[in-house]
C-alpha atoms as a PDB file:
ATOM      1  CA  UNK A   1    -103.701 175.033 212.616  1.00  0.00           C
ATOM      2  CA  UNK A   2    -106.728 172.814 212.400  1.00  0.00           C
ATOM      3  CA  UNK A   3    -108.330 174.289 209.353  1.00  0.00           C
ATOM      4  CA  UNK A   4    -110.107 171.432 206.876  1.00  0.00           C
ATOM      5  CA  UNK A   5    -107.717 171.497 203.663  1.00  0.00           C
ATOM      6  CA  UNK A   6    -109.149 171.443 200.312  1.00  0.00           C
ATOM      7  CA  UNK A   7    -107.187 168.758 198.083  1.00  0.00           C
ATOM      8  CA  UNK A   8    -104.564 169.546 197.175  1.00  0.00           C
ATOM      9  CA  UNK A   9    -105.425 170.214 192.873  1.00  0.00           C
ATOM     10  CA  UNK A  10    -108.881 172.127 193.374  1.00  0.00           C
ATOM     11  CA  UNK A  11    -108.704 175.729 192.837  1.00  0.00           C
ATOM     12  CA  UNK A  12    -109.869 178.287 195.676  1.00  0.00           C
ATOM     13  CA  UNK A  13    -109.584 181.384 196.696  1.00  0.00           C
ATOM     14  CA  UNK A  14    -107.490 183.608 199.098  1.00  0.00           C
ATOM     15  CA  UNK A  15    -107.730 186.829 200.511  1.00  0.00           C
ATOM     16  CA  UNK A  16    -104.530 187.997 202.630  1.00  0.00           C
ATOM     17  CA  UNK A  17    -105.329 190.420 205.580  1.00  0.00           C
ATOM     18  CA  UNK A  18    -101.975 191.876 204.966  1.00  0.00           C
ATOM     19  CA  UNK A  19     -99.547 191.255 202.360  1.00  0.00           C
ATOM     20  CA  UNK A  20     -96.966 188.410 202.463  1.00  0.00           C
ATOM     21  CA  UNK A  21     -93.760 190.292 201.204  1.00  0.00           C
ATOM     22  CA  UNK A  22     -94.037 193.741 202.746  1.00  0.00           C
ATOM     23  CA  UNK A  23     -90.358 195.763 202.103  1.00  0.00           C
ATOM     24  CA  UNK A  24     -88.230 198.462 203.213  1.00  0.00           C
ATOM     25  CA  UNK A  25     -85.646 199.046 201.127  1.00  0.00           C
ATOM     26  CA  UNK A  26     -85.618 195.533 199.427  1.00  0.00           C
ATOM     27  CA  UNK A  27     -85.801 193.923 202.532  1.00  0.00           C
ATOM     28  CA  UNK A  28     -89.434 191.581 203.595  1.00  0.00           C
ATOM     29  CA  UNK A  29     -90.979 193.254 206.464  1.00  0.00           C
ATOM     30  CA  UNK A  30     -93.087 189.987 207.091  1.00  0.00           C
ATOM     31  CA  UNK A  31     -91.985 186.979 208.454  1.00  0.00           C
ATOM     32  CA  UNK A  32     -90.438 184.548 206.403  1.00  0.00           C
ATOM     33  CA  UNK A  33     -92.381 182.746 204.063  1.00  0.00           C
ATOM     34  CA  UNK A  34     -91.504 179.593 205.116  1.00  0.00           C
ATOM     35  CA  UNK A  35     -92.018 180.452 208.530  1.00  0.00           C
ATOM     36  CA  UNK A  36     -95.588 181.408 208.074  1.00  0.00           C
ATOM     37  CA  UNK A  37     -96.033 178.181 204.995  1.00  0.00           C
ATOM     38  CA  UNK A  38     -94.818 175.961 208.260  1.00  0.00           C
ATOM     39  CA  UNK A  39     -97.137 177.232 211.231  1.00  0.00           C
ATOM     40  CA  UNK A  40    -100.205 177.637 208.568  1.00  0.00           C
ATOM     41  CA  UNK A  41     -99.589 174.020 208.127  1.00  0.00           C
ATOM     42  CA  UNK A  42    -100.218 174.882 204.122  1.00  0.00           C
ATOM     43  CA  UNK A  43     -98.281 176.236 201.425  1.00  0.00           C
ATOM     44  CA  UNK A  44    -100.631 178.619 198.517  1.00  0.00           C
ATOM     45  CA  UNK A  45     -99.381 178.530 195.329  1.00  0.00           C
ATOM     46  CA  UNK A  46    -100.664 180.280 192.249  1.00  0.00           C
ATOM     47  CA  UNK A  47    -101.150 179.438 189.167  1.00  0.00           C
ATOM     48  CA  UNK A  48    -103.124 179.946 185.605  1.00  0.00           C
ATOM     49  CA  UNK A  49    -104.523 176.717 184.990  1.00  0.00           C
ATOM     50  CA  UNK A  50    -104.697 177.200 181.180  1.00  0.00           C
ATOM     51  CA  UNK A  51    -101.090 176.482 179.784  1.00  0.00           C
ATOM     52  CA  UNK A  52    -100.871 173.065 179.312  1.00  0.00           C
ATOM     53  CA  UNK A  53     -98.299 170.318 179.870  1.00  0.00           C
ATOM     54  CA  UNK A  54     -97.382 172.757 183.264  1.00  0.00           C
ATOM     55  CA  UNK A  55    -100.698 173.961 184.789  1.00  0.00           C
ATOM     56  CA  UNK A  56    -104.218 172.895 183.268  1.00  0.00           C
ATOM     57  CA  UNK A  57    -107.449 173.434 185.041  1.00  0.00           C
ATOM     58  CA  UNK A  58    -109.305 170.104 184.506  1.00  0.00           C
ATOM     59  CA  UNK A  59    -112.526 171.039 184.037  1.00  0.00           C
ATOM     60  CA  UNK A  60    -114.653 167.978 184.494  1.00  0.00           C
ATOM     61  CA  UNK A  61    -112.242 166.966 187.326  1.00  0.00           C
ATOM     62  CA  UNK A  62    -112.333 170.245 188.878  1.00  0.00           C
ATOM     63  CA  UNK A  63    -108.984 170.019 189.088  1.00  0.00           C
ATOM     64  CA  UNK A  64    -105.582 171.326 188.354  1.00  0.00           C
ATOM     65  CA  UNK A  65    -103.347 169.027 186.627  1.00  0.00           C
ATOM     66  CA  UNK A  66     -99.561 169.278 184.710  1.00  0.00           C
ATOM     67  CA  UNK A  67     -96.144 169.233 185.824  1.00  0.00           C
ATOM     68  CA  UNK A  68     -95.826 171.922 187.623  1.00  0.00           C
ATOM     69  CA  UNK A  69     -98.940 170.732 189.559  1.00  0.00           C
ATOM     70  CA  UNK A  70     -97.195 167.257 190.019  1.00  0.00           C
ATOM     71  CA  UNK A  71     -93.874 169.338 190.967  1.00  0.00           C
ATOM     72  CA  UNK A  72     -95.827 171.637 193.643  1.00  0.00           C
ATOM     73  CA  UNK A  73     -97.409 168.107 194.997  1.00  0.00           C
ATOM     74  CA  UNK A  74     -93.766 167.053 195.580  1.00  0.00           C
ATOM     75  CA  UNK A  75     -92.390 170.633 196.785  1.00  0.00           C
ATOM     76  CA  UNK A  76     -95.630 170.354 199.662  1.00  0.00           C
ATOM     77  CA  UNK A  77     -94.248 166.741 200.369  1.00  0.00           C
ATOM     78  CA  UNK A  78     -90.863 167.561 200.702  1.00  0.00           C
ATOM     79  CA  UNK A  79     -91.742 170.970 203.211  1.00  0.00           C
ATOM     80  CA  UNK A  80     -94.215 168.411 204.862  1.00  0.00           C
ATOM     81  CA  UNK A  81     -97.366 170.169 204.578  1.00  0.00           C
ATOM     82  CA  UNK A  82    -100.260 170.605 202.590  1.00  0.00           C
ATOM     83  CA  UNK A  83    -100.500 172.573 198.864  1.00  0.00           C
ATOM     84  CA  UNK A  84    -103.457 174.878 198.449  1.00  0.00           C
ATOM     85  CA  UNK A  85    -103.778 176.255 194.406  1.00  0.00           C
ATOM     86  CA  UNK A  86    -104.897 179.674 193.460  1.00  0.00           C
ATOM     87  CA  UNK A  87    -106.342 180.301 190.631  1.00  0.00           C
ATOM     88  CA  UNK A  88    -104.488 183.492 188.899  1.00  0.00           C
ATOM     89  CA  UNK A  89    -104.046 184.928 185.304  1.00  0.00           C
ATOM     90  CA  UNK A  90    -100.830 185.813 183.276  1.00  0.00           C
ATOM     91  CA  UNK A  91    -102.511 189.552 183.836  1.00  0.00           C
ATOM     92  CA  UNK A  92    -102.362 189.117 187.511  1.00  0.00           C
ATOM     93  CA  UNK A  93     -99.626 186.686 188.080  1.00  0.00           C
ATOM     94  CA  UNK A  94     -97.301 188.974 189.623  1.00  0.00           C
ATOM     95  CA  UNK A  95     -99.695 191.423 191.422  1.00  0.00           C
ATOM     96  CA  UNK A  96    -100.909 188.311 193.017  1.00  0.00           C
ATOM     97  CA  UNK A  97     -97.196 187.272 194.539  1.00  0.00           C
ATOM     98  CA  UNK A  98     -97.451 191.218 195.651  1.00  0.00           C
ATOM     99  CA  UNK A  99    -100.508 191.035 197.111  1.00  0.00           C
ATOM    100  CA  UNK A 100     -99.504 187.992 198.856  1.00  0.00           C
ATOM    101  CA  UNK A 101    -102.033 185.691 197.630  1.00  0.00           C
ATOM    102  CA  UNK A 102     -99.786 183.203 197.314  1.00  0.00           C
ATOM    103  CA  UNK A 103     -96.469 182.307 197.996  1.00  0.00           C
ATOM    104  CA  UNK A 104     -95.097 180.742 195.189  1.00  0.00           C
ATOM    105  CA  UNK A 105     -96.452 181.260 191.715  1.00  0.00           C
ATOM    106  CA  UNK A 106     -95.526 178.013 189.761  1.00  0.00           C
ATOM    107  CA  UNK A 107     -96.527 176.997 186.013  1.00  0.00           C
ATOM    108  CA  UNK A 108     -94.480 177.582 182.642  1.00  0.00           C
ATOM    109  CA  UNK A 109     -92.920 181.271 183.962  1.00  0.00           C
ATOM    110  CA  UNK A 110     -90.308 182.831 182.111  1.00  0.00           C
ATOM    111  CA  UNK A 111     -87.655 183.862 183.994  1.00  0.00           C
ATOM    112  CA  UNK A 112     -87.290 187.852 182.525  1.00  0.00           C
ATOM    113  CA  UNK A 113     -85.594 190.888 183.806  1.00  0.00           C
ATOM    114  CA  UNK A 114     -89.039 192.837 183.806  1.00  0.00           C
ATOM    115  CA  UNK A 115     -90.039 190.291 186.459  1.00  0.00           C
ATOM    116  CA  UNK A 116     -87.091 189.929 188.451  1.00  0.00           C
ATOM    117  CA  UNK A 117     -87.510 193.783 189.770  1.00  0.00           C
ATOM    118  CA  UNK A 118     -90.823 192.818 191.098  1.00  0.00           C
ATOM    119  CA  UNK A 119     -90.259 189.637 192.719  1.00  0.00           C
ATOM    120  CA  UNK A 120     -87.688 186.836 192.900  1.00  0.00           C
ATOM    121  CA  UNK A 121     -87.163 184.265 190.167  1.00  0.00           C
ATOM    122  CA  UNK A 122     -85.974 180.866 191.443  1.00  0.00           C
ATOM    123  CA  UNK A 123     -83.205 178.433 189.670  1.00  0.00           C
ATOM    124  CA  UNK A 124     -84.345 177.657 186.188  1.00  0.00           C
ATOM    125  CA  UNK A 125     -85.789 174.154 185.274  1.00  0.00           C
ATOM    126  CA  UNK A 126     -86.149 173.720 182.048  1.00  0.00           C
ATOM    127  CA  UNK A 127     -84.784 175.427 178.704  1.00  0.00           C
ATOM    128  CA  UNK A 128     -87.593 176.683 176.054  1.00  0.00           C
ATOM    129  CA  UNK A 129     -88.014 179.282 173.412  1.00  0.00           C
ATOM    130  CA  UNK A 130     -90.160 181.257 171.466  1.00  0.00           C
ATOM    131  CA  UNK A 131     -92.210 179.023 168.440  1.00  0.00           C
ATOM    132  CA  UNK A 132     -94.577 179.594 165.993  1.00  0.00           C
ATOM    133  CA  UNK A 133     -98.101 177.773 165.625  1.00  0.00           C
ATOM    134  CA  UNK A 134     -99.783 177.283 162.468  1.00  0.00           C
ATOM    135  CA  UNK A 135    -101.798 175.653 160.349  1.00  0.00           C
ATOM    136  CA  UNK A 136    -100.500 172.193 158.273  1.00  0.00           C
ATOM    137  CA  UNK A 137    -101.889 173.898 155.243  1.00  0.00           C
ATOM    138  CA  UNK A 138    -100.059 177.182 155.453  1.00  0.00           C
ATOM    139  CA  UNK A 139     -96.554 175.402 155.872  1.00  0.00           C
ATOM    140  CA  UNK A 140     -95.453 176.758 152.809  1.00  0.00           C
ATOM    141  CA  UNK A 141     -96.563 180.256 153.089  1.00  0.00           C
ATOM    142  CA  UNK A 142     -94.830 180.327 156.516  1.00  0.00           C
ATOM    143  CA  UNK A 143     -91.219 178.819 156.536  1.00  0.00           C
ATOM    144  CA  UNK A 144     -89.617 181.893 158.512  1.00  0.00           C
ATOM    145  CA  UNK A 145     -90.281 184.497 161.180  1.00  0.00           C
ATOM    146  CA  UNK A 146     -90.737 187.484 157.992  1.00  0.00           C
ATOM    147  CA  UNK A 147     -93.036 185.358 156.461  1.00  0.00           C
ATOM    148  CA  UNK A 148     -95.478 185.893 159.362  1.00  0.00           C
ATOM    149  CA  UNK A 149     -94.908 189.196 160.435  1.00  0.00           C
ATOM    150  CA  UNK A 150     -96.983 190.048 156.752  1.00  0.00           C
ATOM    151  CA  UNK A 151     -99.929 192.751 156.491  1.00  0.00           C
ATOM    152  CA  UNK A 152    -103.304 190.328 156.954  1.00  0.00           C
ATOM    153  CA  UNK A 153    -101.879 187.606 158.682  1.00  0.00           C
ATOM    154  CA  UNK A 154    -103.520 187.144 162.513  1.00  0.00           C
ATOM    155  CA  UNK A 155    -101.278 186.233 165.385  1.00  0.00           C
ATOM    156  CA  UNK A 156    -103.422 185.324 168.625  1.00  0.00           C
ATOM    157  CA  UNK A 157    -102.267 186.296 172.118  1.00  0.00           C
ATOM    158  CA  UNK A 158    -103.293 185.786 175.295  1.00  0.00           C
ATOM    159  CA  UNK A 159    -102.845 188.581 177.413  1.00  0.00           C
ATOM    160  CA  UNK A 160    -100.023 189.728 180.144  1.00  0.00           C
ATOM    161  CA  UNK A 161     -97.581 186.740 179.163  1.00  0.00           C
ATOM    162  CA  UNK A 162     -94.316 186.773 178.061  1.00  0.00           C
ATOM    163  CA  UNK A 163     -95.858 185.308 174.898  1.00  0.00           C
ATOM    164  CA  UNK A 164     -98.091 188.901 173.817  1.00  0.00           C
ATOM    165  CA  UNK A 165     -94.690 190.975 174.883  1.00  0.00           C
ATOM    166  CA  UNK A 166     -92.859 188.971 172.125  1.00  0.00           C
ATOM    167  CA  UNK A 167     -95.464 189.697 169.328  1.00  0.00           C
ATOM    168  CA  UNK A 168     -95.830 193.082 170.368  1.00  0.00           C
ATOM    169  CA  UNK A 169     -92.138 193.941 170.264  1.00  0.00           C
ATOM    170  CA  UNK A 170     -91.426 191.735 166.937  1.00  0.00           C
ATOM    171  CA  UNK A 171     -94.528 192.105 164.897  1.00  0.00           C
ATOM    172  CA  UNK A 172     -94.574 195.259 162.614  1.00  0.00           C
ATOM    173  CA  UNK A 173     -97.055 194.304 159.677  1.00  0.00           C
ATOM    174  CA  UNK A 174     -99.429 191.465 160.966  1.00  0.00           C
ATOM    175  CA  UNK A 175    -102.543 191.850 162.922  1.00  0.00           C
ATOM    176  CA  UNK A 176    -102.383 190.801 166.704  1.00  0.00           C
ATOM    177  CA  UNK A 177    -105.516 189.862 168.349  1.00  0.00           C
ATOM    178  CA  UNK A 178    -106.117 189.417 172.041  1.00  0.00           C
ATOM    179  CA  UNK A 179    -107.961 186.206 173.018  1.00  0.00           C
ATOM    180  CA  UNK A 180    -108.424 185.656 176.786  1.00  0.00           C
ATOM    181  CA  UNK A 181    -108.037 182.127 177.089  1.00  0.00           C
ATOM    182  CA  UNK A 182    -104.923 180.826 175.983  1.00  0.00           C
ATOM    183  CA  UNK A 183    -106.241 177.353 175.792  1.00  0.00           C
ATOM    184  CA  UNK A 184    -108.646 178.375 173.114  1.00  0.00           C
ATOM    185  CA  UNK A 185    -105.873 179.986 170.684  1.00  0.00           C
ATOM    186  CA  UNK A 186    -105.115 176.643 168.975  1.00  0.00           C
ATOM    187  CA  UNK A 187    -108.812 175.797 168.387  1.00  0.00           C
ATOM    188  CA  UNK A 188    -108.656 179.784 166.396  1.00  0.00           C
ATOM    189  CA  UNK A 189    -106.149 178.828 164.458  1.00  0.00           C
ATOM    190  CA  UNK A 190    -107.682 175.583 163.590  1.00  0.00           C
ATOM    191  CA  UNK A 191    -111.232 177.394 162.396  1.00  0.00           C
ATOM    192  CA  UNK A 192    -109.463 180.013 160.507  1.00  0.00           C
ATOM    193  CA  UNK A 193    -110.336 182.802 163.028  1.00  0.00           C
ATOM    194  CA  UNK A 194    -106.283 183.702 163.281  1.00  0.00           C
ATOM    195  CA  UNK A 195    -103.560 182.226 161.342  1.00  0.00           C
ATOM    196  CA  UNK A 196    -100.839 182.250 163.963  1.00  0.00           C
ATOM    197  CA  UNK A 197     -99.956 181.431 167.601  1.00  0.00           C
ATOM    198  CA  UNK A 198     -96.736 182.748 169.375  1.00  0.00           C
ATOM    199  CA  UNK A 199     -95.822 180.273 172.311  1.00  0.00           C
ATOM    200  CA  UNK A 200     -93.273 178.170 174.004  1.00  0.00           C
ATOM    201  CA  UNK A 201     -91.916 175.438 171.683  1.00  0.00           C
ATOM    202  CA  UNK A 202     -93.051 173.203 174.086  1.00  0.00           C
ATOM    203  CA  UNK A 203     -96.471 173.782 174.492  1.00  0.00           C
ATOM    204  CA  UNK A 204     -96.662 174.312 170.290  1.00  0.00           C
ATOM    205  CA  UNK A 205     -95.187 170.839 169.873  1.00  0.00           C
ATOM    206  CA  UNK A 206     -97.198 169.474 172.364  1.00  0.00           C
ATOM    207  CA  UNK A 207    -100.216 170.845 170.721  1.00  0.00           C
ATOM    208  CA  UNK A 208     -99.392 170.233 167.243  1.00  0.00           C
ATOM    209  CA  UNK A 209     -99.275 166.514 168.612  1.00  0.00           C
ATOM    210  CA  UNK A 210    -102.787 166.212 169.263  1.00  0.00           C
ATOM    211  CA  UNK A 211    -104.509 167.954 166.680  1.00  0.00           C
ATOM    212  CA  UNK A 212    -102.907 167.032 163.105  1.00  0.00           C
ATOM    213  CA  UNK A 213    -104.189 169.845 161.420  1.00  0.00           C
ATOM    214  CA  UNK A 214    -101.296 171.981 163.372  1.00  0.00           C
ATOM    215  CA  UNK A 215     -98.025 172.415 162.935  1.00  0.00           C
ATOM    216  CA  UNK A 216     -95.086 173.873 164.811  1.00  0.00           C
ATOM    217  CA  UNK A 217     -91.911 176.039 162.872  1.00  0.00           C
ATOM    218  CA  UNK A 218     -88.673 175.253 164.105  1.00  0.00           C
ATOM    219  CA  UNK A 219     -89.258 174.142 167.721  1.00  0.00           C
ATOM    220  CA  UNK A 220     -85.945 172.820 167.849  1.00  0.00           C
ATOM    221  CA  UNK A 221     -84.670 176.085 166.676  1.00  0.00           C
ATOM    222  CA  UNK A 222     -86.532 178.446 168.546  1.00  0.00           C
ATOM    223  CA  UNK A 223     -86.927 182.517 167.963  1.00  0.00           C
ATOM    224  CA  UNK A 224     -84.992 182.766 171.634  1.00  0.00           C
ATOM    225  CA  UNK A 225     -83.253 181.028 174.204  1.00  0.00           C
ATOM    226  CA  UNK A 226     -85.679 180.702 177.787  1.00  0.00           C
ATOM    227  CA  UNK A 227     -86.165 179.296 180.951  1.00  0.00           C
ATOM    228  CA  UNK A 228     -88.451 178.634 183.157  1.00  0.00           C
ATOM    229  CA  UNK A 229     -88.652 178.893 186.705  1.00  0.00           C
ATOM    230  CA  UNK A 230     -91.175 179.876 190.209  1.00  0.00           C
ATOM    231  CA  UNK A 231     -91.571 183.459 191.833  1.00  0.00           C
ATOM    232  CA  UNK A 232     -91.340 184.305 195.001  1.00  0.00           C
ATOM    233  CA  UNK A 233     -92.198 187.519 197.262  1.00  0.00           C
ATOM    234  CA  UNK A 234     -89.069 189.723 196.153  1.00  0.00           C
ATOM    235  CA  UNK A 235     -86.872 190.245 199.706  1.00  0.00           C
ATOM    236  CA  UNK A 236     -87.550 187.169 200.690  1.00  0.00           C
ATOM    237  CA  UNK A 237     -84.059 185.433 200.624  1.00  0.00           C
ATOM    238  CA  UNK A 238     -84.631 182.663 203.123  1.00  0.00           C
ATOM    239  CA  UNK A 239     -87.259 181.183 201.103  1.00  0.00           C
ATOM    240  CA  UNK A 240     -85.351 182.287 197.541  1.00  0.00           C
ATOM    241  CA  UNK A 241     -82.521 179.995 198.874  1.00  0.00           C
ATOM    242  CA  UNK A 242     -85.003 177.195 199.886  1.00  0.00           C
ATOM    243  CA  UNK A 243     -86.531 176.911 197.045  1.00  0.00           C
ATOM    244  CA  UNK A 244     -83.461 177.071 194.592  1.00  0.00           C
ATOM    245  CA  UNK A 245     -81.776 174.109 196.553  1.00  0.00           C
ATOM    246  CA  UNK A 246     -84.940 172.630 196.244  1.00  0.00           C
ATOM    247  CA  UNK A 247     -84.730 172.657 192.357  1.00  0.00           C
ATOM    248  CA  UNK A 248     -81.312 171.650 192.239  1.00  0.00           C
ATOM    249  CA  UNK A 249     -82.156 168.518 194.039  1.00  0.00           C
ATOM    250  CA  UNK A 250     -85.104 168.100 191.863  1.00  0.00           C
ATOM    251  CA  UNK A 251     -82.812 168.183 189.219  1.00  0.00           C
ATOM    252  CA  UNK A 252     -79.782 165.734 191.038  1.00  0.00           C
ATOM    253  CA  UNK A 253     -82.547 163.192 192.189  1.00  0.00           C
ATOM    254  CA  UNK A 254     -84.053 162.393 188.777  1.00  0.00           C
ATOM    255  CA  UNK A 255     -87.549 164.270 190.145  1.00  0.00           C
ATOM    256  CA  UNK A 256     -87.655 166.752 186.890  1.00  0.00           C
ATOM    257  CA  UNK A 257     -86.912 163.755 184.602  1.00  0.00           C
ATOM    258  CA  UNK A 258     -89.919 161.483 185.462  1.00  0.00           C
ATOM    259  CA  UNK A 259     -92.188 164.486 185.041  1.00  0.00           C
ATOM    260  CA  UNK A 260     -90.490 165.394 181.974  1.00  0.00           C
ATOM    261  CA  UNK A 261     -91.437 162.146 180.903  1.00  0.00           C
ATOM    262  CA  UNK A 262     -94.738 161.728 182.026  1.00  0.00           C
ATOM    263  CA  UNK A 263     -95.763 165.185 180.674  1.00  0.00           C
ATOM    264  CA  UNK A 264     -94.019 165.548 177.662  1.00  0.00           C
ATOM    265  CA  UNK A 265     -91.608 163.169 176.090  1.00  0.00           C
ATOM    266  CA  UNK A 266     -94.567 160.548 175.861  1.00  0.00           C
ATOM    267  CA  UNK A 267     -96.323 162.944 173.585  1.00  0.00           C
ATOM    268  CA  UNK A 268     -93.121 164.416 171.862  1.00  0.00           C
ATOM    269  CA  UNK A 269     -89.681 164.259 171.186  1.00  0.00           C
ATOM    270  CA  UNK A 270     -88.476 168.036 172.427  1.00  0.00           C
ATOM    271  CA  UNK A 271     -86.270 169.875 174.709  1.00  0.00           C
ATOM    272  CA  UNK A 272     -84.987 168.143 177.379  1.00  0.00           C
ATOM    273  CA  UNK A 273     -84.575 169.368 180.666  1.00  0.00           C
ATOM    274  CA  UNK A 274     -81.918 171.122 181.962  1.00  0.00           C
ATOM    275  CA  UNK A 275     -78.718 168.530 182.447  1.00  0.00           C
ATOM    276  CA  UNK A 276     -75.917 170.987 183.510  1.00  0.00           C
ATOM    277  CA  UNK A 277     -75.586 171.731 187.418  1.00  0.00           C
ATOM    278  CA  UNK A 278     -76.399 174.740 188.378  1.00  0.00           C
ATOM    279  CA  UNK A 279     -73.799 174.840 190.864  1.00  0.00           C
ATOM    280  CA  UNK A 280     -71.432 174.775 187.548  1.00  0.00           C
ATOM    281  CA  UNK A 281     -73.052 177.235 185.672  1.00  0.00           C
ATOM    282  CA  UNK A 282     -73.624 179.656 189.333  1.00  0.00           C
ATOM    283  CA  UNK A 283     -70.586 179.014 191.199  1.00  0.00           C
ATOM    284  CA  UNK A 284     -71.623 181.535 193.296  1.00  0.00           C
ATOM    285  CA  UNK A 285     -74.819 179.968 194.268  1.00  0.00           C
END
């Protein structure tokens, strides 16, 4: 359309006139998404910026950075135009999607039934779970779940995720506290300010692998069985159907596996990403 497009990792900010995914009985009122992503010339996608291998706001860089950044770089390639990033919050993440500040929201989501009635959940792309992350020095005071959920024990959250609904519907005894940044819940647990953080074994491991004072419970075994996976504007099929062929070639191609590697198994030996087909396990798809 002639605008002048930021690059494609720095964050900005966008203000629909109108939302994106207006419905009627479940179906979009607005054009397609990928209608309007192809005459804007731009596709927005949201995301947090502070859950790290997926979506990390590079401060000094002024830049986002992660796999899913890396994987919305290639999903801009592939629709041939450019990517735009919006900066959003786990508290906001979905309201944003409704709102139609962007059209995609991509960066370590868990695919959950509370979010599917809002908006559409794409294809999973990787399998993760539910870890704890604690100190090296408490290993022995926590070996199981019980063992944390104890009266005086601190677990730190970060608000509006998937990881503060897990504490809050597990933990019975232990303290929870709130801490806005999730980036800065590691460094808490480190100086003694909480004693526990509840996140994807993935990002625990990942963490625990830079800072040797750390350590990760069972991330091999995790407390449950997740995916991840983008949301869409809820009605939108067209762009639903896009976008989970997309991620099945992403998968066939080998595209998931080199960021896999780049993001995580250099750091870590972990989860690997998801091998079966999804055309096996969805027939119907």
């Amino acid at each position: 359309m002639g605008e002048t497009q930021k690059p494609r990792n720095t964050a900005e900010s966008h203000q629909p006139n109108s939302k994106i995914g207006g419905l009627v009985g479940g179906v979009s009122t607005k054009p397609p998404c990928l209608d309007t992503i192809l005459k804007r010339g731009s596709i927005l996608v949201g995301t947090t910026g502070d859950y790290k291998p997926f979506s990390y706001f590079n401060e000094k860089r002024k830049e986002f950075e992660g796999l899913d950044i890396d994987a919305a770089t290639k999903l801009g390639e592939d629709l041939g135009v450019a990517v735009r990033f919006v900066k959003t919050t786990w508290k906001t993440l979905t309201q944003g999607i409704l709102d139609g500040q962007y059209e995609i929201a991509m960066g370590g989501i868990t695919r959950n039934l509370k979010r599917q009635k809002e908006v559409y959940l794409t294809d999973p792309y990787i399998d993760v779970g539910k870890c704890p992350l604690i100190r090296k020095t408490d290993m022995d005071q926590f070996k199981i779940f019980a063992d944390i959920d104890q009266p005086g024990v601190k677990i730190g959250v970060n608000p509006g995720g998937t990881n503060e609904e897990f504490v809050r519907a597990n933990i019975k005894k232990a303290g929870i506290k709130v801490i806005e940044n999730n980036l800065d819940i590691p460094g808490n647990i480190t100086n003694g300010k909480i004693d526990v953080m509840i996140t994807d074994n993935i990002e625990a491991m990942l963490v625990a692998g830079h800072n040797p004072l750390l350590y990760a419970i069972s991330p091999q075994k995790p407390l449950t069985k997740d995916d991840f996976a983008y949301m869409v504007p809820r009605g939108d099929l067209a762009f639903l159907a896009w976008m989970n062929l997309w991620v099945r070639q992403m998968h066939r191609t080998g595209g998931y596996a080199a960021l896999y590697v780049k993001w995580i198994s250099k750091t870590l030996s972990g989860p690997e990403p998801r091998k079966k087909t999804l055309e096996k396990k969805n027939a119907h798809g």
